[in-house]
C-alpha atoms as a PDB file:
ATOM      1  CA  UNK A   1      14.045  10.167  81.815  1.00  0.00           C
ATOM      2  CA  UNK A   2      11.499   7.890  79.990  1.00  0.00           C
ATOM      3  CA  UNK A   3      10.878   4.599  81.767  1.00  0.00           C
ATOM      4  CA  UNK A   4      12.187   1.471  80.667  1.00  0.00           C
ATOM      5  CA  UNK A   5       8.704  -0.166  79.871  1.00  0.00           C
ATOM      6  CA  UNK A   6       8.228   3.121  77.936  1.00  0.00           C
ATOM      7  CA  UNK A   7      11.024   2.513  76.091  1.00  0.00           C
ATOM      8  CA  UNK A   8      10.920  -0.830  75.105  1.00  0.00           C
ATOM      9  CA  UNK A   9       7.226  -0.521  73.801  1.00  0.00           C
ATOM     10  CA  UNK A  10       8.657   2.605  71.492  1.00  0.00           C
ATOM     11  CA  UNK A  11      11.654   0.092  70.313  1.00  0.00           C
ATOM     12  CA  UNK A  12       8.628  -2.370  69.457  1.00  0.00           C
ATOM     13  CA  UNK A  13       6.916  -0.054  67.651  1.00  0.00           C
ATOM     14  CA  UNK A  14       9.411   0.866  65.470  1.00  0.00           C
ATOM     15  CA  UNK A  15      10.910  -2.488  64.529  1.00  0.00           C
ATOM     16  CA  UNK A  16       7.553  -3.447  63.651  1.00  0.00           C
ATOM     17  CA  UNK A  17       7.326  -0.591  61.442  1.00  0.00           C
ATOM     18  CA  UNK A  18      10.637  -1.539  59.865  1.00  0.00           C
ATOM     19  CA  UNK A  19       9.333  -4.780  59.962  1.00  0.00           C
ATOM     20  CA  UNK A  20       5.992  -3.618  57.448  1.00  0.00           C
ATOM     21  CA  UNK A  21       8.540  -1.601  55.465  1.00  0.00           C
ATOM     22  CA  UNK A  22      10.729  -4.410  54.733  1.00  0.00           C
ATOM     23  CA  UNK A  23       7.976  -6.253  53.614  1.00  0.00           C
ATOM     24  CA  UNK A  24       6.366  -3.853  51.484  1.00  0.00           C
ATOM     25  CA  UNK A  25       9.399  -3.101  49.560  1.00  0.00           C
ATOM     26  CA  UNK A  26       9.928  -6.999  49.352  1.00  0.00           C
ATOM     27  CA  UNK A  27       6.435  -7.346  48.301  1.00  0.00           C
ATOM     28  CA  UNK A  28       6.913  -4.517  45.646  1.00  0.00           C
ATOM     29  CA  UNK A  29       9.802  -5.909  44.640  1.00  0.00           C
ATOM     30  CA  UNK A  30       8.440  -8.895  43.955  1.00  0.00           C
ATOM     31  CA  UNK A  31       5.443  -8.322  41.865  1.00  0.00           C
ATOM     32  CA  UNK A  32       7.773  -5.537  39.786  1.00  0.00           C
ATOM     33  CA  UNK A  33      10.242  -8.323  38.927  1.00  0.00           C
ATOM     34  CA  UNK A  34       6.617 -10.458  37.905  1.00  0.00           C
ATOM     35  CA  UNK A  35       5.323  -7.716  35.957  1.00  0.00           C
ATOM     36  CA  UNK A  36       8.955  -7.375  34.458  1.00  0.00           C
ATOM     37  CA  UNK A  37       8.489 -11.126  33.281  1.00  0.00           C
ATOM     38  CA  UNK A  38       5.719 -11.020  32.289  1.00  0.00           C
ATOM     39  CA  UNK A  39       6.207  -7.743  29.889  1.00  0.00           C
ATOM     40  CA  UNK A  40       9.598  -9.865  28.857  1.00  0.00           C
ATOM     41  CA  UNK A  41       8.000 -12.719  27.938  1.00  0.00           C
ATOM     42  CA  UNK A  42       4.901 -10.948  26.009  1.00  0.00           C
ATOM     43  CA  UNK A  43       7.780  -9.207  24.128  1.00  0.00           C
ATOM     44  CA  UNK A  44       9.566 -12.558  22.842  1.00  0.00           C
ATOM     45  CA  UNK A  45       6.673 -13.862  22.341  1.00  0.00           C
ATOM     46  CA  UNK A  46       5.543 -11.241  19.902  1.00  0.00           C
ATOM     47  CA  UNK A  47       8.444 -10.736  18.448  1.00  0.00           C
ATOM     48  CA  UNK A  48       8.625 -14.559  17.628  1.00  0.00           C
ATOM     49  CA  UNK A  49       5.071 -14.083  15.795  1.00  0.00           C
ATOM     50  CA  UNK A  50       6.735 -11.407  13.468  1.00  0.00           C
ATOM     51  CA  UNK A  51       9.766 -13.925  12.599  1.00  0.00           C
ATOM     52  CA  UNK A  52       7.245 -16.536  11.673  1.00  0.00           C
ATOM     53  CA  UNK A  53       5.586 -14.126   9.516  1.00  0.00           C
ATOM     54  CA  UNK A  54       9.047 -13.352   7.661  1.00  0.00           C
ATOM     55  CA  UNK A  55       9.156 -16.591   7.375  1.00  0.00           C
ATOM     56  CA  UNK A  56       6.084 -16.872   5.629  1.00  0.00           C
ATOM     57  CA  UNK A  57       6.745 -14.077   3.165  1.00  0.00           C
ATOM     58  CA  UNK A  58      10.001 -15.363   2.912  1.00  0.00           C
ATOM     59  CA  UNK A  59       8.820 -19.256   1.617  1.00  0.00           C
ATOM     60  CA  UNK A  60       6.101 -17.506  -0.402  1.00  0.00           C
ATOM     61  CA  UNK A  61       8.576 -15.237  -2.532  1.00  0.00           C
ATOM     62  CA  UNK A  62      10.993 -18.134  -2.979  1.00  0.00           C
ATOM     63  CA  UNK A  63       7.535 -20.665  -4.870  1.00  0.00           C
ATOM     64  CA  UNK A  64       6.558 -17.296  -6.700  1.00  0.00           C
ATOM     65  CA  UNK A  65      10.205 -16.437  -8.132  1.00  0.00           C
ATOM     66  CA  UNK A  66      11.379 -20.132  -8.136  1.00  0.00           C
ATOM     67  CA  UNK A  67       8.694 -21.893 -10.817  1.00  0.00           C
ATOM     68  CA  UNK A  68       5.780 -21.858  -8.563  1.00  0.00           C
ATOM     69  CA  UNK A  69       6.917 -25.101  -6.699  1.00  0.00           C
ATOM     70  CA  UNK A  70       7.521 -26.132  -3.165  1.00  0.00           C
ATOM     71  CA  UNK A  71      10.011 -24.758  -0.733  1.00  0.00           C
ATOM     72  CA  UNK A  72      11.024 -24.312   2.813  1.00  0.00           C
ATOM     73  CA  UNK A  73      13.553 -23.029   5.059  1.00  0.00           C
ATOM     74  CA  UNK A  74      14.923 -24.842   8.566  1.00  0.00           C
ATOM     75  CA  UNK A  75      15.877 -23.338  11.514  1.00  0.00           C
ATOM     76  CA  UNK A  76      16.498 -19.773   9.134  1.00  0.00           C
ATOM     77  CA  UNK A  77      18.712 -16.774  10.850  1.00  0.00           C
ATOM     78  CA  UNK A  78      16.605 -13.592  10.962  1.00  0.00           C
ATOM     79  CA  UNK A  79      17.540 -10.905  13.311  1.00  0.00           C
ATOM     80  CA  UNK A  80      17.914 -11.972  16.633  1.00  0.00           C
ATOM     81  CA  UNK A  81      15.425 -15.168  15.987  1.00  0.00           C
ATOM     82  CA  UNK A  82      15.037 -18.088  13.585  1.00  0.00           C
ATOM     83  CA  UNK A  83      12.233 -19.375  11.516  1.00  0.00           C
ATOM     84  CA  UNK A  84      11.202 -23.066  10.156  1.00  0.00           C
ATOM     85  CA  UNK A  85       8.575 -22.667   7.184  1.00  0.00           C
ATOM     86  CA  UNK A  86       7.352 -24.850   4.542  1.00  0.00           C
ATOM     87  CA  UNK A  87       5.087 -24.304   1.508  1.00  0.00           C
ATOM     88  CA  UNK A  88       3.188 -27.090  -0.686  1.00  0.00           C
ATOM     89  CA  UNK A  89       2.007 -26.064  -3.922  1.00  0.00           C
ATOM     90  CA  UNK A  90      -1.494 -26.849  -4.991  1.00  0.00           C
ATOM     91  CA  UNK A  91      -3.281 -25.725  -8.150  1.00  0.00           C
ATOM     92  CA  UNK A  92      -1.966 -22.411  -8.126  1.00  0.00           C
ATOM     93  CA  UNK A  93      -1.592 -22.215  -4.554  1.00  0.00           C
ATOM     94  CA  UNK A  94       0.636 -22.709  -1.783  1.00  0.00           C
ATOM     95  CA  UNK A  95      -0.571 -23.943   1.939  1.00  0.00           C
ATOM     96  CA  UNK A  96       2.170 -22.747   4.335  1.00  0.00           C
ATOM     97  CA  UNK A  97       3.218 -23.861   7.807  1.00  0.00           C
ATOM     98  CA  UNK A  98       5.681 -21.736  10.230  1.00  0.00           C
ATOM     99  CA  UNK A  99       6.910 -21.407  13.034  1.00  0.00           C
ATOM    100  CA  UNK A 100       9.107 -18.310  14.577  1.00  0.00           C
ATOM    101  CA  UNK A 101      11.656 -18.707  17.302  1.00  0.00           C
ATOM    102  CA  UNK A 102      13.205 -15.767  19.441  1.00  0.00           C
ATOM    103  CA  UNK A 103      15.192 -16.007  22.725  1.00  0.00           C
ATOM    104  CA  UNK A 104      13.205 -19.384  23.673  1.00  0.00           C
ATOM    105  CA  UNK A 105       9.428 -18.326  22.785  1.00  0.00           C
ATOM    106  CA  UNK A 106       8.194 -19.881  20.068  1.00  0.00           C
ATOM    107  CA  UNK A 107       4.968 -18.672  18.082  1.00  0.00           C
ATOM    108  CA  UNK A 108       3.174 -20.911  15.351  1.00  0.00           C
ATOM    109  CA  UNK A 109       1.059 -19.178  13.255  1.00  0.00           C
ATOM    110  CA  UNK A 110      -2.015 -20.428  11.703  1.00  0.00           C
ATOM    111  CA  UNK A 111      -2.127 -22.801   8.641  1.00  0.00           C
ATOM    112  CA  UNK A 112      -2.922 -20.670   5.405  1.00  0.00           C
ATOM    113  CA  UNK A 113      -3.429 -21.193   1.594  1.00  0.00           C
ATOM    114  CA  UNK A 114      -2.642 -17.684  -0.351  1.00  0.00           C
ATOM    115  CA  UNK A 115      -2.251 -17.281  -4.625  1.00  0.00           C
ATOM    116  CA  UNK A 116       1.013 -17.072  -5.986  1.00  0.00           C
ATOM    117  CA  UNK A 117       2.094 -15.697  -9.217  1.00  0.00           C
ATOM    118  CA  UNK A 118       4.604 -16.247 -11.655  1.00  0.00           C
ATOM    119  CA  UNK A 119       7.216 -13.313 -10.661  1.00  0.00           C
ATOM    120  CA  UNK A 120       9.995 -15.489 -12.583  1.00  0.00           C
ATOM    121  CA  UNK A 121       8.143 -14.730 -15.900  1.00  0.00           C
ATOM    122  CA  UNK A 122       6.280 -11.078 -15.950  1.00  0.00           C
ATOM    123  CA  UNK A 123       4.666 -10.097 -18.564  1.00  0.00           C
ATOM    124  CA  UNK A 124       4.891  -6.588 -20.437  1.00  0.00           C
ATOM    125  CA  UNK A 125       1.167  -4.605 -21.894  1.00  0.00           C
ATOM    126  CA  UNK A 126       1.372  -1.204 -23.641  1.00  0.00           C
ATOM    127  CA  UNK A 127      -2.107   0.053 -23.655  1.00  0.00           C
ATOM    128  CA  UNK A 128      -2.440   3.369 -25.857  1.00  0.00           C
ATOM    129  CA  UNK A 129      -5.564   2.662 -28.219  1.00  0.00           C
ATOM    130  CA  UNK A 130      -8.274   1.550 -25.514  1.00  0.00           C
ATOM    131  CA  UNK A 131      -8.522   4.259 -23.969  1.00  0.00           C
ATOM    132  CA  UNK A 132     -11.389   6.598 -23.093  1.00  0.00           C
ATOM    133  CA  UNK A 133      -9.882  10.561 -22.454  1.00  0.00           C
ATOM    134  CA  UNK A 134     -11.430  13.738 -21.932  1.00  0.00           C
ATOM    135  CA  UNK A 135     -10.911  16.873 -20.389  1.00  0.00           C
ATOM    136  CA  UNK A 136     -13.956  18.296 -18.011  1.00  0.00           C
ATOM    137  CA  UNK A 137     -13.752  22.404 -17.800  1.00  0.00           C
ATOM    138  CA  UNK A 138     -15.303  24.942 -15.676  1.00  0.00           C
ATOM    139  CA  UNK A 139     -16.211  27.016 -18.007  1.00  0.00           C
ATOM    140  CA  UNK A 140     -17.143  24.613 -21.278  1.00  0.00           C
ATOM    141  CA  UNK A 141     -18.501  21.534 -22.247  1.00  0.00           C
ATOM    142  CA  UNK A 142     -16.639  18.019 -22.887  1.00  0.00           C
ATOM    143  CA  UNK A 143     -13.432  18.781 -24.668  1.00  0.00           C
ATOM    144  CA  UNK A 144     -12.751  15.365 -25.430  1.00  0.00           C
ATOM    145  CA  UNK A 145     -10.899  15.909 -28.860  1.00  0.00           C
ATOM    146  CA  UNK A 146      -7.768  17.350 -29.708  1.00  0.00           C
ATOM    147  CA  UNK A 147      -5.328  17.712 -26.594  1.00  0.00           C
ATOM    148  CA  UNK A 148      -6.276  17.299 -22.910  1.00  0.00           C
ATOM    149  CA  UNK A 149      -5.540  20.121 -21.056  1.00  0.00           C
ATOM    150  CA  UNK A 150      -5.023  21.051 -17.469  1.00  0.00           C
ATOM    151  CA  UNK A 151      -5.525  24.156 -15.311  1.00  0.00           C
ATOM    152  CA  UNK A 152      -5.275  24.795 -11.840  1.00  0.00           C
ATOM    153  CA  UNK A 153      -8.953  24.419 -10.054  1.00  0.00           C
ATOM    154  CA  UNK A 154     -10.265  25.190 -13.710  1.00  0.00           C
ATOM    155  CA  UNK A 155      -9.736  22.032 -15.622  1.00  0.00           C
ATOM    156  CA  UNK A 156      -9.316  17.992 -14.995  1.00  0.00           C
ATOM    157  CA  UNK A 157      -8.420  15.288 -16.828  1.00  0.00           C
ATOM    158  CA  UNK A 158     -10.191  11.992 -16.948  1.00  0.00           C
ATOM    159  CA  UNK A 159      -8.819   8.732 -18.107  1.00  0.00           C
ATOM    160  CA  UNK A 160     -10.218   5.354 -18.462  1.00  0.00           C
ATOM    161  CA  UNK A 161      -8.784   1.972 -19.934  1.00  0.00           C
ATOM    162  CA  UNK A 162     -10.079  -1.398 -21.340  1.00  0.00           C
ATOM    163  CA  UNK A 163      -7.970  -3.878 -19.134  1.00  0.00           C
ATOM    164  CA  UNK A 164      -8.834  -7.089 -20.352  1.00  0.00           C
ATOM    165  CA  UNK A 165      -5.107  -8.616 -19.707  1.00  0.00           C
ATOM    166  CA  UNK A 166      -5.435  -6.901 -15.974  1.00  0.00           C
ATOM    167  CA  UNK A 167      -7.668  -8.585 -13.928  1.00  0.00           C
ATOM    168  CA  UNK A 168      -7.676 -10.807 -11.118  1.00  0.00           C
ATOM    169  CA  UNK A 169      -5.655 -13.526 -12.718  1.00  0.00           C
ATOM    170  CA  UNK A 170      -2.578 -11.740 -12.606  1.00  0.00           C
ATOM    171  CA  UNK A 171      -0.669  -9.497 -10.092  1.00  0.00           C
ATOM    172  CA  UNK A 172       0.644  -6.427 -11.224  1.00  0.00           C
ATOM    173  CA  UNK A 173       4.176  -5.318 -10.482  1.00  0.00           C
ATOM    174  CA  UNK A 174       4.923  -2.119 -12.255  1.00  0.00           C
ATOM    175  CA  UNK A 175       2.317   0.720 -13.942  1.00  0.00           C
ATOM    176  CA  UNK A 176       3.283   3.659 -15.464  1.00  0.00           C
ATOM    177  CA  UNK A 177       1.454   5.830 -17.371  1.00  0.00           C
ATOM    178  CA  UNK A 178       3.113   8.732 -20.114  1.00  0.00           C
ATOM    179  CA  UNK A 179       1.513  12.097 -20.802  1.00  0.00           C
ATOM    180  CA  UNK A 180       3.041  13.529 -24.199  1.00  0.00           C
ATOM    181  CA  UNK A 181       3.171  17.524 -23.656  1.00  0.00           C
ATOM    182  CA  UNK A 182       1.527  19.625 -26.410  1.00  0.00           C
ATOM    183  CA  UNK A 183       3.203  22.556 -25.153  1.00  0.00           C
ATOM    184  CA  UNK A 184       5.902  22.944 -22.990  1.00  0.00           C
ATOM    185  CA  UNK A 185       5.712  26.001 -20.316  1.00  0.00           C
ATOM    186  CA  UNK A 186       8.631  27.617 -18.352  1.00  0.00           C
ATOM    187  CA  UNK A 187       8.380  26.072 -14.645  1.00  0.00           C
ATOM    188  CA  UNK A 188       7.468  22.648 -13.845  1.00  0.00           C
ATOM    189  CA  UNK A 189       3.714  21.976 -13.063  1.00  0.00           C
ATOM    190  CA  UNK A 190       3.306  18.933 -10.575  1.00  0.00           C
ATOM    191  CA  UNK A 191      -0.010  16.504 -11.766  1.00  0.00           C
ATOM    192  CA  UNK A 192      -1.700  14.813  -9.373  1.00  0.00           C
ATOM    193  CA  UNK A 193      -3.237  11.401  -9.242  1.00  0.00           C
ATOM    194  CA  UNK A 194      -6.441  10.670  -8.306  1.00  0.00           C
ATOM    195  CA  UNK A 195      -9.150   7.217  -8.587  1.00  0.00           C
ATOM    196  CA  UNK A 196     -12.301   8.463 -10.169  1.00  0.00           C
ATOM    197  CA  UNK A 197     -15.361   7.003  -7.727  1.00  0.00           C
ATOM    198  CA  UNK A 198     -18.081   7.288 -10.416  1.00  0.00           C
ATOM    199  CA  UNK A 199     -18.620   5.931 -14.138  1.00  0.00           C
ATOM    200  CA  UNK A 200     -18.534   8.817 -16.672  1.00  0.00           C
ATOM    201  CA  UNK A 201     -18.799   8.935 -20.294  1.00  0.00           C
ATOM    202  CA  UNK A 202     -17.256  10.762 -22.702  1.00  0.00           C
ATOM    203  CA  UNK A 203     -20.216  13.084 -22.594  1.00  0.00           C
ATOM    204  CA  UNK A 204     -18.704  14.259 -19.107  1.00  0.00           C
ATOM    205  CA  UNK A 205     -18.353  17.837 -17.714  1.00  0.00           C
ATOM    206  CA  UNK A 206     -17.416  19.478 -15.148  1.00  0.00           C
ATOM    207  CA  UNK A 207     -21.123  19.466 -13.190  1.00  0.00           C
ATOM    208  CA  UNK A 208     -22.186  15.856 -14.727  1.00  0.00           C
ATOM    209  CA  UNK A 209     -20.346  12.413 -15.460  1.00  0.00           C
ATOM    210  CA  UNK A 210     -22.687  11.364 -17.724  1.00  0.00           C
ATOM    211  CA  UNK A 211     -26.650  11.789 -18.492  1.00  0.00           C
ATOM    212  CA  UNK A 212     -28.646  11.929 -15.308  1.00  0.00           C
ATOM    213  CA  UNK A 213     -25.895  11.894 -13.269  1.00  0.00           C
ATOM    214  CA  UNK A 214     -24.017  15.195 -11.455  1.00  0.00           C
ATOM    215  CA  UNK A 215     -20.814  16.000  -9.739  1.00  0.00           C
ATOM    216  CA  UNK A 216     -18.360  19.162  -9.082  1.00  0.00           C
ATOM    217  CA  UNK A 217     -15.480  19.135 -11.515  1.00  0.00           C
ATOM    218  CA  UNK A 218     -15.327  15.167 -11.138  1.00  0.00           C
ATOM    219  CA  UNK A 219     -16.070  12.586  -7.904  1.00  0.00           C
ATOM    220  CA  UNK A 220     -13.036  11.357  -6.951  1.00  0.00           C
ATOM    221  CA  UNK A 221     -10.670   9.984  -3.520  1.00  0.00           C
ATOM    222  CA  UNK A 222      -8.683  12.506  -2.177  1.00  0.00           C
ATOM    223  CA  UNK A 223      -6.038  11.018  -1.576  1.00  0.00           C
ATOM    224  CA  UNK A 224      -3.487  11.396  -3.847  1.00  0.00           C
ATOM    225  CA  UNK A 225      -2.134   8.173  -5.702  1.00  0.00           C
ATOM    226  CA  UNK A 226       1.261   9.385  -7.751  1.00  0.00           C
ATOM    227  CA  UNK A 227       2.237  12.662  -8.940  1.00  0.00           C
ATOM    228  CA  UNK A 228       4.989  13.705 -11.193  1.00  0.00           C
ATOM    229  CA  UNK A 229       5.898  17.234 -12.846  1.00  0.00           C
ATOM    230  CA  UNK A 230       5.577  18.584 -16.068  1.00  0.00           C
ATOM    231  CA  UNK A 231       9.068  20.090 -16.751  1.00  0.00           C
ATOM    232  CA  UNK A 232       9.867  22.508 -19.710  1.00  0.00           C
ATOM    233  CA  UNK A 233      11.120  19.168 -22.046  1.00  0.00           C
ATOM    234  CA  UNK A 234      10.240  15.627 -21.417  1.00  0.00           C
ATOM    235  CA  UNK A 235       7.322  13.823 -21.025  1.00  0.00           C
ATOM    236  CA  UNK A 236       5.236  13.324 -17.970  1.00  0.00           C
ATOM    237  CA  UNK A 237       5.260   9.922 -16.253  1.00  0.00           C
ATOM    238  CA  UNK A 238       3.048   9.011 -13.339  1.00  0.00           C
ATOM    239  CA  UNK A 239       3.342   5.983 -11.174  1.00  0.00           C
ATOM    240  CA  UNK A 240       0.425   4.056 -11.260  1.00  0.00           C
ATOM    241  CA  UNK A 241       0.837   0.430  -9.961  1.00  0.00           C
ATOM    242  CA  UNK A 242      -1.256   0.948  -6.799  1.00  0.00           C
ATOM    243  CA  UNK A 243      -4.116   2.085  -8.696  1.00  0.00           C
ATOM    244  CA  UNK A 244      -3.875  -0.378 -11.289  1.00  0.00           C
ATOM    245  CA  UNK A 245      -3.181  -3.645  -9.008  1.00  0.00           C
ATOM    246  CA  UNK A 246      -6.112  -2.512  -6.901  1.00  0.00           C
ATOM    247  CA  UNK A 247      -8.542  -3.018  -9.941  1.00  0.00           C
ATOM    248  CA  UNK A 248      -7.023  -6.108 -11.023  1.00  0.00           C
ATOM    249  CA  UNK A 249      -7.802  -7.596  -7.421  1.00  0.00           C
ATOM    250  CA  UNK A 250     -11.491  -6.257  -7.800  1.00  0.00           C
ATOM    251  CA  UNK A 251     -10.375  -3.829  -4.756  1.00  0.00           C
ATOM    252  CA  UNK A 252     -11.983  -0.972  -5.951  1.00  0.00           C
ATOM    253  CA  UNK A 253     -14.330  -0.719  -9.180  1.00  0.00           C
ATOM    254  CA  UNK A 254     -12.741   0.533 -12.418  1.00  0.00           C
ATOM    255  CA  UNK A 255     -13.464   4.053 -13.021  1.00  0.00           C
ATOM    256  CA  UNK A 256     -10.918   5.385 -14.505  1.00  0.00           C
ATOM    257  CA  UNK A 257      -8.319   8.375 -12.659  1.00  0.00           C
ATOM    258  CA  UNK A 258      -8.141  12.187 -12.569  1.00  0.00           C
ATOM    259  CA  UNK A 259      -5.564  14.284 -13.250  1.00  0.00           C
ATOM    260  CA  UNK A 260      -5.198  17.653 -11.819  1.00  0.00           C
ATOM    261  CA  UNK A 261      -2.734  20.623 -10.861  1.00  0.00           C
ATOM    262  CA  UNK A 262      -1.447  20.909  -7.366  1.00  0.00           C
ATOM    263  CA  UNK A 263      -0.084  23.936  -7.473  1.00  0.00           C
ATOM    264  CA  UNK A 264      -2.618  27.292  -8.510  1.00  0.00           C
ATOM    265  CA  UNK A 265      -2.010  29.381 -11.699  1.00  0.00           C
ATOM    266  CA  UNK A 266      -1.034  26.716 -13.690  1.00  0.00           C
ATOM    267  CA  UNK A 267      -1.836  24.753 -17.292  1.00  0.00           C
ATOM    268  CA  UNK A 268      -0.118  21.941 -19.326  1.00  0.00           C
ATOM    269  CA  UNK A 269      -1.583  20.535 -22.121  1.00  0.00           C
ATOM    270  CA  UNK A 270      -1.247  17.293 -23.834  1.00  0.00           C
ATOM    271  CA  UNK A 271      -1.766  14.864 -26.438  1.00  0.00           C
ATOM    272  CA  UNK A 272      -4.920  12.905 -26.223  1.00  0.00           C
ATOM    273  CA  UNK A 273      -5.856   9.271 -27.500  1.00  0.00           C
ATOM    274  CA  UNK A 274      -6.802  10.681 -30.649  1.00  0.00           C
ATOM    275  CA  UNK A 275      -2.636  11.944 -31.432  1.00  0.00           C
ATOM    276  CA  UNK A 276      -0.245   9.912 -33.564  1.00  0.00           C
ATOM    277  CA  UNK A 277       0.777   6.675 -31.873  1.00  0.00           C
ATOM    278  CA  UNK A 278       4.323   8.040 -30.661  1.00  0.00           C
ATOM    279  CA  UNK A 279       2.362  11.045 -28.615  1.00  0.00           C
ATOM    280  CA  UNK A 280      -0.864   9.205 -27.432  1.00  0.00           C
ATOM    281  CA  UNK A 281      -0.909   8.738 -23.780  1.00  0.00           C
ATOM    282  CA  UNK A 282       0.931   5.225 -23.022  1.00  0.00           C
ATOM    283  CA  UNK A 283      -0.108   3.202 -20.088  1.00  0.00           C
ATOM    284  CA  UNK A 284       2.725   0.242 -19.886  1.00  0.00           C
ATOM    285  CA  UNK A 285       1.950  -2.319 -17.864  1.00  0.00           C
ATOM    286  CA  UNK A 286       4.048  -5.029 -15.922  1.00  0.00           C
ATOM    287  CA  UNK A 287       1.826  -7.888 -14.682  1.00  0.00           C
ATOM    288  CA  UNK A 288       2.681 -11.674 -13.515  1.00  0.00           C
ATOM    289  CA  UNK A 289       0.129 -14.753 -14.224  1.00  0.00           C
ATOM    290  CA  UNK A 290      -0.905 -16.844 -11.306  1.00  0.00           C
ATOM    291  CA  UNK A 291       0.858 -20.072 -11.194  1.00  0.00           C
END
């Protein structure tokens, strides 16, 4: 039988160990329900920042569709949160202030000034005569008259515009541009778009853009910008507003586009800028002035 001093020292030693445990797991506790708060609150608070931004795009779309003039919104529902935002017109711009509200945070975003344009009153261009178009071959030299033609990996397109009413004055909504076929084939043949990276001439080919100047059947982004197929009727329309609201805002220097075949074994042909006016390639346009 274990002595009674024995005993009571071993009943010590494990209430003090209960003792520790308790206060780990209240310690624990503790700082979980902190870091809990504190994850909480860094969520309200950012998702009051994105309210206030609605806000912002919100005020901003109301001046650009509403006669370029003041607005504001008070204590506006969105979601789960509410925004406050007001916008003061000034020469063409607006300055807007906003807050965002959500669950109690609040987030103010900085002050700022940004362009506005007149979306209540756009503005329609068909551009079919200033054109520059040529086809660039493996196997030839510039085949810039008659049709352009495509062929998979063996032929490109290049296409280049005089946009004079497109520039950083305006902000373009819509661009499409419309390939009349010269000959129609039996399956569809989907056309790629593509921003050309290099000024060419009409002189181009498929190993040089211009005198003094080389490349490998054209330099161009990768990335494809719109595509669209070329069915057995119908013309071909591609989707161009990226492309063409990028070189109105001086994004990216204006160097015309490529067209090519995505899929191999393929050709289309069409009408060039040199066809009647009802086949010539159409780019149309859709642009709003600044205020």
């Amino acid at each position: 039988m274990m002595p009674a001093r024995q005993d009571g020292a071993l009943l010590l030693m494990v209430a003090l160990l209960l003792a520790t445990l308790a206060a780990l797991a209240f310690g624990m506790h503790r700082a979980g329900s902190a870091e809990l708060r504190s994850i909480n609150d860094d969520y309200e608070g950012r998702a009051a920042a994105y309210v206030a931004e609605a806000g912002i795009a919100a005020v901003r779309w109301s001046s650009q569709v509403n006669g370029c003039k003041d607005a504001s919104y008070v204590n506006q529902p969105f979601g789960a949160g509410t925004f406050t935002v007001s916008a003061k017109e000034n020469s063409g711009r607006i300055k807007i202030t906003a807050s965002g509200q959500f669950n109690g945070a609040e987030r103010t975003p900085e002050e700022r000034e940004v362009r506005i344009y007149k979306l209540y009153d756009p503005k329609s261009y068909d551009i079919d005569d200033d054109v520059k178009d040529t086809t660039i071959a493996r196997q030839s030299g510039p085949l810039n008259t008659g049709n352009l033609i495509l062929v998979s990996n063996g032929a490109h397109i290049l296409m280049s515009w005089k946009l004079d009413d497109v520039d950083d004055d305006v902000r373009v909504l819509s661009a499409t541009l419309t390939l009349v076929q010269a000959s129609t084939g039996s399956t569809a043949r989907r056309i790629a778009v593509h921003r050309v990276t290099a000024p060419w001439d009409d002189s181009a080919t498929w190993t040089r853009p211009r005198a003094g100047a080389t490349w490998d059947g054209g330099a161009y982004n990768s990335t494809v910008l719109a595509s669209a197929s070329a069915t057995s009727t119908g013309p071909a329309i591609l989707n161009v507003t990226g492309l063409l609201d990028s070189w109105a805002a001086k994004r990216f220097p204006e160097h015309g586009l490529l067209l090519r075949l995505l899929d191999p074994d393929q050709a289309a042909t069409f009408y060039s800028h040199e066809a009647s006016e009802s086949r010539r390639p159409l780019l149309r346009v859709v642009a709003a002035d600044k205020c």
